[in-house]
C-alpha atoms as a PDB file:
ATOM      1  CA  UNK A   1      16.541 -42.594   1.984  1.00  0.00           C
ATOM      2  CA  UNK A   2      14.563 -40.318   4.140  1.00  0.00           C
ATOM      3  CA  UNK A   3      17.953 -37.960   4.393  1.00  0.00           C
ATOM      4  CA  UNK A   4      17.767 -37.563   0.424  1.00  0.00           C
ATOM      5  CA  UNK A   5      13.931 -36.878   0.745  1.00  0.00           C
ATOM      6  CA  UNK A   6      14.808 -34.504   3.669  1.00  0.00           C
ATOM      7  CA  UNK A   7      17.786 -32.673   1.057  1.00  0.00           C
ATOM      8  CA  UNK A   8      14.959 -32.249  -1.890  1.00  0.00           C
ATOM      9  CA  UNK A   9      12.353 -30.806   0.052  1.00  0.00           C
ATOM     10  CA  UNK A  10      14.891 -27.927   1.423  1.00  0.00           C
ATOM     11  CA  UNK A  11      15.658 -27.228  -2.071  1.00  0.00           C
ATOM     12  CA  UNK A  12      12.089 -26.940  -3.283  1.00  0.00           C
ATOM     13  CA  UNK A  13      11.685 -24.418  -0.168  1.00  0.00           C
ATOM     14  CA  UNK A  14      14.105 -22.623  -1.104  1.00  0.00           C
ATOM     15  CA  UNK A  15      13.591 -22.108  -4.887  1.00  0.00           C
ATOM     16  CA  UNK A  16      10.330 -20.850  -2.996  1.00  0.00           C
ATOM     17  CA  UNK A  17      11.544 -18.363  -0.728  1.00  0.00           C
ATOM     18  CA  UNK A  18      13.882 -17.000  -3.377  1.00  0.00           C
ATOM     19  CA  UNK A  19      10.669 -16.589  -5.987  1.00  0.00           C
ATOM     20  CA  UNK A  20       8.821 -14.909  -3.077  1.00  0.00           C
ATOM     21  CA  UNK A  21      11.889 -12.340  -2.628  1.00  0.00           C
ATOM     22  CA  UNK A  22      12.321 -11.679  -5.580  1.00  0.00           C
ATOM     23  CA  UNK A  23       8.705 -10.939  -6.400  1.00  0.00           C
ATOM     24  CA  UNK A  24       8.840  -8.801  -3.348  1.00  0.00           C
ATOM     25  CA  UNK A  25      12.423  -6.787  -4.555  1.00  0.00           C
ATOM     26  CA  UNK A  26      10.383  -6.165  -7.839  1.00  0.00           C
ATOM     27  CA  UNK A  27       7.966  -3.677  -6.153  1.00  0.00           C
ATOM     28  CA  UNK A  28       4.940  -5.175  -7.498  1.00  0.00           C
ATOM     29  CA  UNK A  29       2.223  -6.581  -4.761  1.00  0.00           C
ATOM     30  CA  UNK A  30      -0.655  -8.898  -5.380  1.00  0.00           C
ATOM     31  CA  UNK A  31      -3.748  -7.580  -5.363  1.00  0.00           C
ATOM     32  CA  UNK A  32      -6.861  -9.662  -5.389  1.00  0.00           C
ATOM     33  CA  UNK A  33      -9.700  -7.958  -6.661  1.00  0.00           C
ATOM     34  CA  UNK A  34     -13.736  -9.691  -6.223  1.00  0.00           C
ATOM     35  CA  UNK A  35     -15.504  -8.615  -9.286  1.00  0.00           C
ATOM     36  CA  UNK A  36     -18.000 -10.977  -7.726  1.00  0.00           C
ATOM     37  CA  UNK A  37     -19.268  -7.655  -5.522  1.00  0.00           C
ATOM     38  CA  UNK A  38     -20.677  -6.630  -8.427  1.00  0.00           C
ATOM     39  CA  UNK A  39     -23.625  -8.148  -7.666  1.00  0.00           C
ATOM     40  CA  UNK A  40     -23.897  -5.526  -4.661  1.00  0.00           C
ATOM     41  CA  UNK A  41     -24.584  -2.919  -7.466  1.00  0.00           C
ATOM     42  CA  UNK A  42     -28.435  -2.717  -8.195  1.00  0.00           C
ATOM     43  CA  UNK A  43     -29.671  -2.193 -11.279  1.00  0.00           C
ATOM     44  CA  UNK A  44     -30.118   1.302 -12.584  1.00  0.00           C
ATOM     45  CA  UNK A  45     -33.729   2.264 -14.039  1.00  0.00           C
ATOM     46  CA  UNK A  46     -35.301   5.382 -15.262  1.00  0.00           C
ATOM     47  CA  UNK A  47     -38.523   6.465 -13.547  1.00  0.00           C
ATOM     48  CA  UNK A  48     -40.654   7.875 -10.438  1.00  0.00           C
ATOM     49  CA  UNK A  49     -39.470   5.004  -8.354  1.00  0.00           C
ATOM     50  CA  UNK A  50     -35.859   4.455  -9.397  1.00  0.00           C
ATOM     51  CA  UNK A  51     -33.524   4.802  -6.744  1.00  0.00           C
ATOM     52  CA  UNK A  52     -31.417   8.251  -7.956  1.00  0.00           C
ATOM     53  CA  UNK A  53     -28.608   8.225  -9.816  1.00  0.00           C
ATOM     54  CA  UNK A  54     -26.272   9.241  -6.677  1.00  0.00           C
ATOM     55  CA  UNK A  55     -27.240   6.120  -4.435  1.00  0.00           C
ATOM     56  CA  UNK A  56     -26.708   4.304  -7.586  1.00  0.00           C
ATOM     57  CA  UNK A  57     -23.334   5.301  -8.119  1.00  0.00           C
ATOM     58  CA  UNK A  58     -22.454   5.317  -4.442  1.00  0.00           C
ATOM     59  CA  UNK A  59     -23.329   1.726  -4.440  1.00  0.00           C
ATOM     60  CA  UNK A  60     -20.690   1.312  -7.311  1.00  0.00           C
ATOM     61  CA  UNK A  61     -18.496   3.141  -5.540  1.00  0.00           C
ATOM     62  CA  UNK A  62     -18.944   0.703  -2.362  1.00  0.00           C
ATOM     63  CA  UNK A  63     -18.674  -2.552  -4.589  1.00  0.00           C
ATOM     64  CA  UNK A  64     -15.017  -1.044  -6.184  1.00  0.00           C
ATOM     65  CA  UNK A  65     -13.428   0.150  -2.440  1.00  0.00           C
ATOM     66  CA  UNK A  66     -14.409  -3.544  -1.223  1.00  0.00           C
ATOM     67  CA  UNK A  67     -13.676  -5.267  -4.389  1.00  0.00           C
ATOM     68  CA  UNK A  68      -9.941  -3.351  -4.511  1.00  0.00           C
ATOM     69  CA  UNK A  69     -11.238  -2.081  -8.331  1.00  0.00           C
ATOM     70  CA  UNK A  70      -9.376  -0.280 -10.588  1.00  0.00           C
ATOM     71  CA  UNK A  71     -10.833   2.277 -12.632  1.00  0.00           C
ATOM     72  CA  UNK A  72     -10.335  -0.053 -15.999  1.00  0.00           C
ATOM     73  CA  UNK A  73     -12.344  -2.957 -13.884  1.00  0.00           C
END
């Protein structure tokens, strides 16, 4: 019994490791992106006090290297 559990789980690995090479063969890599950062971005305001328009952008900027953005995100 434990020899025929033994035989299925090498299969299952297997159909595994030939998903993972073939995603890999394919060229295309995972990317996980964390629009969650976006919360790093402060929001923008007009006005004597506001920060200026290049901090807030640069703080964009930030959030998207960290976050792996794309320019559509």
């Amino acid at each position: 019994m434990p020899d025929a559990k033994l035989k299925q789980e090498i299969a299952e690995s297997r159909a595994e490791i030939d998903n993972v090479r073939e995603h890999l063969s394919s060229g295309m890599h995972t990317v996980h992106k964390d629009l969650s950062l976006i919360s790093l971005v402060p929001k923008f305001s007009a006005g004597p006090n506001a920060t200026p328009l290049e901090d807030f952008l640069a703080s964009i900027d930030r959030a998207a290297l960290l976050g792996k953005w794309q320019v559509t995100d």
